[in-house]
N, C-alpha and C. Protein backbone atom coordinates (compact mmCIF):
# COMPACT_ATOMS: atom_id res chain seq x y z
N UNK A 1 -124.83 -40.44 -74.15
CA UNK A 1 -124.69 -41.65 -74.91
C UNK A 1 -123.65 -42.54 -74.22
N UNK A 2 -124.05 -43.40 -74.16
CA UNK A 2 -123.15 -44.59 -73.60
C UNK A 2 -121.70 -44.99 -74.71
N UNK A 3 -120.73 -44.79 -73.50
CA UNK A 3 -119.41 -45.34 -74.00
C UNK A 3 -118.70 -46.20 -73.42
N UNK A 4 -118.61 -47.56 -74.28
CA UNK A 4 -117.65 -48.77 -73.12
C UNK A 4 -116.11 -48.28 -73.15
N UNK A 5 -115.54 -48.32 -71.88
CA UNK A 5 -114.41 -47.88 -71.40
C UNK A 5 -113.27 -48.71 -70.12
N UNK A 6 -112.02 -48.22 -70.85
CA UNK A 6 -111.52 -49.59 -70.31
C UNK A 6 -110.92 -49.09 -68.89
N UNK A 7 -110.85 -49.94 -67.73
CA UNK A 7 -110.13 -49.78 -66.48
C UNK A 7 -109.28 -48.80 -66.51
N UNK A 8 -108.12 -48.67 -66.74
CA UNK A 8 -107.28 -47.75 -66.94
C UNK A 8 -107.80 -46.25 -67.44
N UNK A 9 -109.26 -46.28 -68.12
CA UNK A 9 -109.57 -45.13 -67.70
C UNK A 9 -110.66 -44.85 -66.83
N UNK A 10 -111.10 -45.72 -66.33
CA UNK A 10 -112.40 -45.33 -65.26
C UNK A 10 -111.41 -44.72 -64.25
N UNK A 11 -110.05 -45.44 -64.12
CA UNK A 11 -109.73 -45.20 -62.40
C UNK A 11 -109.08 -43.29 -62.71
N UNK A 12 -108.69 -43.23 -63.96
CA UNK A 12 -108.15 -41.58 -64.56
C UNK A 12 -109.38 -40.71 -64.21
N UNK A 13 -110.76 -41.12 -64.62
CA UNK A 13 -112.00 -40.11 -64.61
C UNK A 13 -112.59 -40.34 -63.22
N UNK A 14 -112.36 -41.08 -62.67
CA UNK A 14 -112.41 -41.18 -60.95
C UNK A 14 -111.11 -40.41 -60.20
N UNK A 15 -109.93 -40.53 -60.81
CA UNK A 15 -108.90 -39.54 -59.84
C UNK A 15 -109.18 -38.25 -60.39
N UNK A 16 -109.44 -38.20 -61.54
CA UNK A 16 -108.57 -36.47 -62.40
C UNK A 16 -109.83 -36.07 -62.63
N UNK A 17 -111.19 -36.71 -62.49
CA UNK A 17 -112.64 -35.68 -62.73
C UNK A 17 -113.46 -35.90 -61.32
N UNK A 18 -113.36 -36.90 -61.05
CA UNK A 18 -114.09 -37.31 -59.66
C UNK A 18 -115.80 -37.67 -60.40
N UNK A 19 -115.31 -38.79 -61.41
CA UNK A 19 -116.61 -39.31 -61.89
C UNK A 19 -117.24 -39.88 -60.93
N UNK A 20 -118.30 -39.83 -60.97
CA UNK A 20 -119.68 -40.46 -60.29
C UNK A 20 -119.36 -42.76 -60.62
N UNK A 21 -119.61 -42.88 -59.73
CA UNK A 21 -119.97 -44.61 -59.91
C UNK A 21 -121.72 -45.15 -59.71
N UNK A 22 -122.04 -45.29 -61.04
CA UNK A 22 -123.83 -46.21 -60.49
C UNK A 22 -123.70 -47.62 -60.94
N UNK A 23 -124.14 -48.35 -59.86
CA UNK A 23 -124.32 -49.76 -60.21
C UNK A 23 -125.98 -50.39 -60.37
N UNK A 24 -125.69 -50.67 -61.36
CA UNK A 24 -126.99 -51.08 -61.64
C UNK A 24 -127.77 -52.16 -61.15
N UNK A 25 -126.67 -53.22 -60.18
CA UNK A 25 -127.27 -54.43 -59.53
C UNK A 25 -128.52 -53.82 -58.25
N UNK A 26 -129.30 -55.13 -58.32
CA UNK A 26 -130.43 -54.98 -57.79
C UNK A 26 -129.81 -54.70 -56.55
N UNK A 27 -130.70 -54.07 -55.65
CA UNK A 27 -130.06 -53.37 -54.44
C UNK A 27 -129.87 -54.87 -53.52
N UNK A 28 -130.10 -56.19 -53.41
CA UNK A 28 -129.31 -57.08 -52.55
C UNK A 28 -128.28 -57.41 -52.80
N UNK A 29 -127.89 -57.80 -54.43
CA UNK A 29 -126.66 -57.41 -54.67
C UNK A 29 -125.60 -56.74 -54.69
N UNK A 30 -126.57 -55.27 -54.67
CA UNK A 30 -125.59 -54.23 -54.10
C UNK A 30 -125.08 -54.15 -52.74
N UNK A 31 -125.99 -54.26 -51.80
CA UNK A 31 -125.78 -54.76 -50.60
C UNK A 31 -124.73 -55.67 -50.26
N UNK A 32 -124.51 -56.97 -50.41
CA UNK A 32 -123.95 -58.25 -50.80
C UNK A 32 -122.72 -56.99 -51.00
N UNK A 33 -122.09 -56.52 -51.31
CA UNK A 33 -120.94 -55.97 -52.29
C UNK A 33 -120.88 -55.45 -53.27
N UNK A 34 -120.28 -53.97 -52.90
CA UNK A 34 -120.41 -52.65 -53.91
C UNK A 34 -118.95 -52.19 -53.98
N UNK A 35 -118.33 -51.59 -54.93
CA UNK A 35 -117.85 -50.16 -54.74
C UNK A 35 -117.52 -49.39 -53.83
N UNK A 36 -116.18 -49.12 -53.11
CA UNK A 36 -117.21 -47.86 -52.36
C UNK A 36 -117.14 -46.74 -53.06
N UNK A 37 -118.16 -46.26 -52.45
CA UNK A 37 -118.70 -44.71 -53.03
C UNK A 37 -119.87 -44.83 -53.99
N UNK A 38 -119.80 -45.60 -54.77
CA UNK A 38 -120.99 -46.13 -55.83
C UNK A 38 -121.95 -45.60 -55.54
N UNK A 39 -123.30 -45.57 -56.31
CA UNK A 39 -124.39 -45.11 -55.81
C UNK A 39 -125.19 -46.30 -56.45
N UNK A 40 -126.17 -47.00 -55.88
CA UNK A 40 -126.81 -47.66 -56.28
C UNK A 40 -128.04 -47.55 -57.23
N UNK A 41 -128.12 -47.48 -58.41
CA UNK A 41 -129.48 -47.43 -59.19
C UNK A 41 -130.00 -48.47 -59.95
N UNK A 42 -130.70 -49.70 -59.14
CA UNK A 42 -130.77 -50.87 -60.04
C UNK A 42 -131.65 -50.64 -61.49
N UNK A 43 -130.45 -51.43 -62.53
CA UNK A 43 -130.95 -51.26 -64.06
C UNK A 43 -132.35 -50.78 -64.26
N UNK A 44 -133.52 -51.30 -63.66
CA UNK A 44 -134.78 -51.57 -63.45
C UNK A 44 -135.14 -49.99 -63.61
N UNK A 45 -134.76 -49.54 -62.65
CA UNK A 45 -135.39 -47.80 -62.33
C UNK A 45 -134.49 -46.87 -62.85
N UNK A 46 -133.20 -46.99 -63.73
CA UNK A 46 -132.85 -46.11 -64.31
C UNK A 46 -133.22 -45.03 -65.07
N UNK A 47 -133.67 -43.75 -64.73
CA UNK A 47 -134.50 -42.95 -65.62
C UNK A 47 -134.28 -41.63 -65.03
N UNK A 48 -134.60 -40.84 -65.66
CA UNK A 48 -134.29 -39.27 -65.54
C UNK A 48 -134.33 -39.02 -64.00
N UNK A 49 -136.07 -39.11 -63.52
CA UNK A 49 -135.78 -39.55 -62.05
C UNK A 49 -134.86 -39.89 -61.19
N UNK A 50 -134.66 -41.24 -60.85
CA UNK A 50 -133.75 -41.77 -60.02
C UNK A 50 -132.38 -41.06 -60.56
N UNK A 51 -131.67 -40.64 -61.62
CA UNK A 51 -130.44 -39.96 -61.99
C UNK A 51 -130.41 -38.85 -61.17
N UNK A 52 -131.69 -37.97 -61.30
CA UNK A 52 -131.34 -36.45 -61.08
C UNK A 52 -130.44 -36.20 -59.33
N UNK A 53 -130.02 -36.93 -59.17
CA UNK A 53 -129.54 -37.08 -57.34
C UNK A 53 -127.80 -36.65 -58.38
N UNK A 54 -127.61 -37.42 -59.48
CA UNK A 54 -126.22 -37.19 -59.76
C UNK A 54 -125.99 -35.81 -60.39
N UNK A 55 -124.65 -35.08 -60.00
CA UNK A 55 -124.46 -34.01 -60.58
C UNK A 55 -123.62 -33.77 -61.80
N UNK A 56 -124.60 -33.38 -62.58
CA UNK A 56 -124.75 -33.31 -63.86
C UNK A 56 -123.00 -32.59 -64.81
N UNK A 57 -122.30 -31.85 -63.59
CA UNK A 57 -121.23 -31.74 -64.54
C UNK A 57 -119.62 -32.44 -63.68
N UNK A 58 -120.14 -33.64 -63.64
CA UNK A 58 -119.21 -34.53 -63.48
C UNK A 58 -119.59 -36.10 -64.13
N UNK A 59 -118.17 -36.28 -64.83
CA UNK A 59 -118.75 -38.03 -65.69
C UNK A 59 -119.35 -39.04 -64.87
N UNK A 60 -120.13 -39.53 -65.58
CA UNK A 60 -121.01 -40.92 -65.00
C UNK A 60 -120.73 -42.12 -65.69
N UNK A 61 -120.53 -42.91 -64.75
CA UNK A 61 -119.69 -44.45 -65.26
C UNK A 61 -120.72 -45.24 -64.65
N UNK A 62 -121.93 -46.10 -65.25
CA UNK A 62 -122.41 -47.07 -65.14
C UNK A 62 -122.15 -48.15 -65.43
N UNK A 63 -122.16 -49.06 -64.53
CA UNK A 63 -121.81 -51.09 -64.46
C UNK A 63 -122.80 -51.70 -63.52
């Protein structure tokens, strides 16, 4: 289930869990400027599919 979350803790579950980053911009945008490390999954194709690449027991922070 989706939870909005503020800066101060994305960068905590990125140092202290080593959360996952997906961006949902279309991949020229992603291109254009990402994240690093991010993984790209534009909004469009978000689905069990395209996820299963992420590992499942570490948090996932989508933007």
């Amino acid at each position: 289930m989706a939870t909005p979350i503020r800066r101060d803790e994305v960068q905590r579950l990125i140092r202290d869990e080593g959360a996952q980053l997906v961006e949902v911009l279309p991949p020229a945008e992603y291109e254009e400027e990402h994240i690093e490390d991010a993984i790209n999954i534009p909004l469009k194709e978000l689905e069990q599919e395209t996820t299963s690449r992420l590992d499942k027991d570490r948090p996932v922070i989508v933007y």
